[in-house]
C-alpha atoms as a PDB file:
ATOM      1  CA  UNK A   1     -27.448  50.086 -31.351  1.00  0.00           C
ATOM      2  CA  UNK A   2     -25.777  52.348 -29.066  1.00  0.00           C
ATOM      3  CA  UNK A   3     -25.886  56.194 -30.129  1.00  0.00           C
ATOM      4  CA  UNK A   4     -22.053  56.322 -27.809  1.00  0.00           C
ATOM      5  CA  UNK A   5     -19.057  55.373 -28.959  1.00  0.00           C
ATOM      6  CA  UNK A   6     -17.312  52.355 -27.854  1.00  0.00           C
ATOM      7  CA  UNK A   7     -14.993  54.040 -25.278  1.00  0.00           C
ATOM      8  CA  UNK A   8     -17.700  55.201 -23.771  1.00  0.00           C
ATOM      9  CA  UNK A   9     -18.258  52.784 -21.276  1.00  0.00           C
ATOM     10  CA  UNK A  10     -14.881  52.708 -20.199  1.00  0.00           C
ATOM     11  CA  UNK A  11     -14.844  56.565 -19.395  1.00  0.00           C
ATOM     12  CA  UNK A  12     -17.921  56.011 -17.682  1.00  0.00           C
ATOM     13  CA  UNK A  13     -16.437  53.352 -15.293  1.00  0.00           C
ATOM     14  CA  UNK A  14     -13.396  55.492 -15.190  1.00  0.00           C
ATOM     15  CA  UNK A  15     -14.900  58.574 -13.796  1.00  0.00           C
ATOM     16  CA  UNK A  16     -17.196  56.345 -11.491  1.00  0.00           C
ATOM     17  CA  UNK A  17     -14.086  54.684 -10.132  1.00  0.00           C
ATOM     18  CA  UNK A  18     -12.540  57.348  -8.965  1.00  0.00           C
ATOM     19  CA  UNK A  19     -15.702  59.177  -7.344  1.00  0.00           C
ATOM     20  CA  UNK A  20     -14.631  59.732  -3.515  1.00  0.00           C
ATOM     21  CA  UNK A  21     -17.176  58.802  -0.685  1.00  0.00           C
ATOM     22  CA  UNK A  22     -18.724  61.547   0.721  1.00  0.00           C
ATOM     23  CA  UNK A  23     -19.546  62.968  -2.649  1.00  0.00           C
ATOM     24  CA  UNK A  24     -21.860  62.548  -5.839  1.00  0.00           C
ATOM     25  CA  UNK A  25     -22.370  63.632  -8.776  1.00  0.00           C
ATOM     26  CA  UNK A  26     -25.211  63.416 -12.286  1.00  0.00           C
ATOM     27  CA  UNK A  27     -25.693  61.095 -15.182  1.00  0.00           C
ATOM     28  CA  UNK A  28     -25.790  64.282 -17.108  1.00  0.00           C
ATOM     29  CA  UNK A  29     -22.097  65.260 -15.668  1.00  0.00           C
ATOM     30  CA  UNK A  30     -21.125  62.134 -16.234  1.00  0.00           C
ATOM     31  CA  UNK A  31     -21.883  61.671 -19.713  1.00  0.00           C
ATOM     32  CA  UNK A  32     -20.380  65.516 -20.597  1.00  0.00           C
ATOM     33  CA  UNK A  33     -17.033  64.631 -18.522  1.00  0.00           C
ATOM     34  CA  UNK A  34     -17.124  61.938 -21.420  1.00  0.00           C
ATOM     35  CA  UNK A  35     -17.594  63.735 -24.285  1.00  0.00           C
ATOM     36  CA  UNK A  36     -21.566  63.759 -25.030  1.00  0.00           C
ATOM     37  CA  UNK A  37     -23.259  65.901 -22.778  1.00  0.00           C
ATOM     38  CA  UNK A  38     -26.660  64.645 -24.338  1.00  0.00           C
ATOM     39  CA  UNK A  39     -26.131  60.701 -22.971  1.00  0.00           C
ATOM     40  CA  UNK A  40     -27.222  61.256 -19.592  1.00  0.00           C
ATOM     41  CA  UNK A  41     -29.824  58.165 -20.331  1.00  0.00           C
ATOM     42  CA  UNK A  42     -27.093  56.336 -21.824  1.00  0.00           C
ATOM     43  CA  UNK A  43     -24.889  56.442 -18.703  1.00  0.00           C
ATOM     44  CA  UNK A  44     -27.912  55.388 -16.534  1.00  0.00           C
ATOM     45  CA  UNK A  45     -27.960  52.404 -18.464  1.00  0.00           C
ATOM     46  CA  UNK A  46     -24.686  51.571 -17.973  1.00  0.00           C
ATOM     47  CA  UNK A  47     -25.181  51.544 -14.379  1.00  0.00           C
ATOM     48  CA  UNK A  48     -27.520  49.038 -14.547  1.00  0.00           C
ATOM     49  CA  UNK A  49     -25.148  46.878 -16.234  1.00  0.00           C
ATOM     50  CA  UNK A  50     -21.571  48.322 -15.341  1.00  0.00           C
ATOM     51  CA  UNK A  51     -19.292  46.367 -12.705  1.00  0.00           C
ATOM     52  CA  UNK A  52     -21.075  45.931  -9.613  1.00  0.00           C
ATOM     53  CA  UNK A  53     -17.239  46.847  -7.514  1.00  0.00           C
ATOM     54  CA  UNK A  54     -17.941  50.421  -8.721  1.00  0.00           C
ATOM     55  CA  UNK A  55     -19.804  53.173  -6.432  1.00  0.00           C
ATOM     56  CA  UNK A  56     -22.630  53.890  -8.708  1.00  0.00           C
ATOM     57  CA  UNK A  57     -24.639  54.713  -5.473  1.00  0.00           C
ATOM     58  CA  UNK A  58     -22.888  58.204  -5.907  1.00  0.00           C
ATOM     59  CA  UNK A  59     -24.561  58.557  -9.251  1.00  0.00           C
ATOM     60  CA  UNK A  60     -27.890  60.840  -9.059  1.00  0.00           C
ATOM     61  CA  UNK A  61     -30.772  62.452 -11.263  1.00  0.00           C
ATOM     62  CA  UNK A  62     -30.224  66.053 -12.320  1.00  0.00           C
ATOM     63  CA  UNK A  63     -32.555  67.266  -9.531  1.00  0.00           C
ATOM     64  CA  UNK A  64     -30.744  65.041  -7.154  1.00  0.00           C
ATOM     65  CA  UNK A  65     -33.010  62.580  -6.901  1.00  0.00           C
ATOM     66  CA  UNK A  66     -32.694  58.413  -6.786  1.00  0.00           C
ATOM     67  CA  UNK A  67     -32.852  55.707  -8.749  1.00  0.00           C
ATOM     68  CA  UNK A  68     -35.936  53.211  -8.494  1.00  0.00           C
ATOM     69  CA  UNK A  69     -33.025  51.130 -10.326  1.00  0.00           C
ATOM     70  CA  UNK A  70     -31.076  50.931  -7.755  1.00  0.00           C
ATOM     71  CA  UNK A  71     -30.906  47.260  -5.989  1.00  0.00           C
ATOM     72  CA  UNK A  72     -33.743  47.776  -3.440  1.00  0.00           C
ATOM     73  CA  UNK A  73     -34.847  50.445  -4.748  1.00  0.00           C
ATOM     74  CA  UNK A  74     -34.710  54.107  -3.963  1.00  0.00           C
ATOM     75  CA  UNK A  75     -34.693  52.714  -0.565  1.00  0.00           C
ATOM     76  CA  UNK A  76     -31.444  50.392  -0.923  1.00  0.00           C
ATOM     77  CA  UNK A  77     -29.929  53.582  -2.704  1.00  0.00           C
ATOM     78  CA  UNK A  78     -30.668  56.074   0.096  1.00  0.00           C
ATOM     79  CA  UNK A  79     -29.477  53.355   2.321  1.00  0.00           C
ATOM     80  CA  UNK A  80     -26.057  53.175   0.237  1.00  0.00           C
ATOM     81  CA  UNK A  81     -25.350  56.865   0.532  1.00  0.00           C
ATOM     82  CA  UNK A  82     -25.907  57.281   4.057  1.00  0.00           C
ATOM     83  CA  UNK A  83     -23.479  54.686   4.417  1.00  0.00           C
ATOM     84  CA  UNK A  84     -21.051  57.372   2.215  1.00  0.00           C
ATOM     85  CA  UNK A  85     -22.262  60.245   4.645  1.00  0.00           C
ATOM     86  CA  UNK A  86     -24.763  61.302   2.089  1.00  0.00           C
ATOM     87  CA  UNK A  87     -28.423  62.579   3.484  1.00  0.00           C
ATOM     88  CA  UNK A  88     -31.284  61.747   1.521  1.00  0.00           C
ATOM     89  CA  UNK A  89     -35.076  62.956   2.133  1.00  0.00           C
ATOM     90  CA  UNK A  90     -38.077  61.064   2.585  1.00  0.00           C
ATOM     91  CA  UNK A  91     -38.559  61.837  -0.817  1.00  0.00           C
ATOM     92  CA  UNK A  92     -35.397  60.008  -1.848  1.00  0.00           C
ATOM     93  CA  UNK A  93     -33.846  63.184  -3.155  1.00  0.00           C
ATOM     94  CA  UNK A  94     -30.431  64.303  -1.878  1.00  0.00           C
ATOM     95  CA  UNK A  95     -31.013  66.805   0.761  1.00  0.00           C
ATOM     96  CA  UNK A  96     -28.383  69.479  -0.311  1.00  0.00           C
ATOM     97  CA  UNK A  97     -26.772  68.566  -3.960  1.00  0.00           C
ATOM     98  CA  UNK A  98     -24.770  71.498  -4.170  1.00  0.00           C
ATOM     99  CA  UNK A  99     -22.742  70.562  -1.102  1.00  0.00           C
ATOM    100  CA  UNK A 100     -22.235  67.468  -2.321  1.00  0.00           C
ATOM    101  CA  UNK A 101     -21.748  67.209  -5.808  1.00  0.00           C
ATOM    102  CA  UNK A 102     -18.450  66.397  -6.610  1.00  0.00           C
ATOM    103  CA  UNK A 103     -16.273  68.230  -8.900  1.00  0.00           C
ATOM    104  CA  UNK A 104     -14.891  66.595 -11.660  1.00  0.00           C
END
């Protein structure tokens, strides 16, 4: 059982939606833009499962750092931000988060 209410997915694709290339932003932001700060899991799940037409490579760790997740890997996801303009390490951690975060 989900500890979320059932809106929450739909904020979640919301925000997601309208995330603009070039930028990214936390599971943690995410799930405080939508009400429960402490569902940063929660929304990682979702992106697992959420609409694959949605820019979830934009979505990050806390510390900036990629999802093993991700389809391919944290290699398909550093692959899918440098397509947004986004530079990733060999580490598969964004290289400067703060420039890039996006605010909500």
């Amino acid at each position: 059982m989900s500890r979320v209410d059932s809106d929450f997915n739909d904020k979640v694709y919301e925000i997601v939606a309208r995330m603009p290339k070039g930028r990214i932003t936390t599971y943690g932001a995410i799930a405080a833009k939508c009400g429960a700060a402490w569902a940063a899991w929660e929304v990682g799940q979702i992106a697992h499962t959420g609409p694959a037409n949605l820019p979830w490579q934009r979505v990050v760790n806390k510390q900036g750092g990629l999802a093993k997740g991700y389809p391919g890997g944290k290699a398909g996801h550093k692959q899918a931000l440098a397509a947004d303009g986004i530079p990733v390490d060999d580490d598969f951690n964004v290289v400067n988060l703060e420039k890039y975060l996006w605010k909500m």
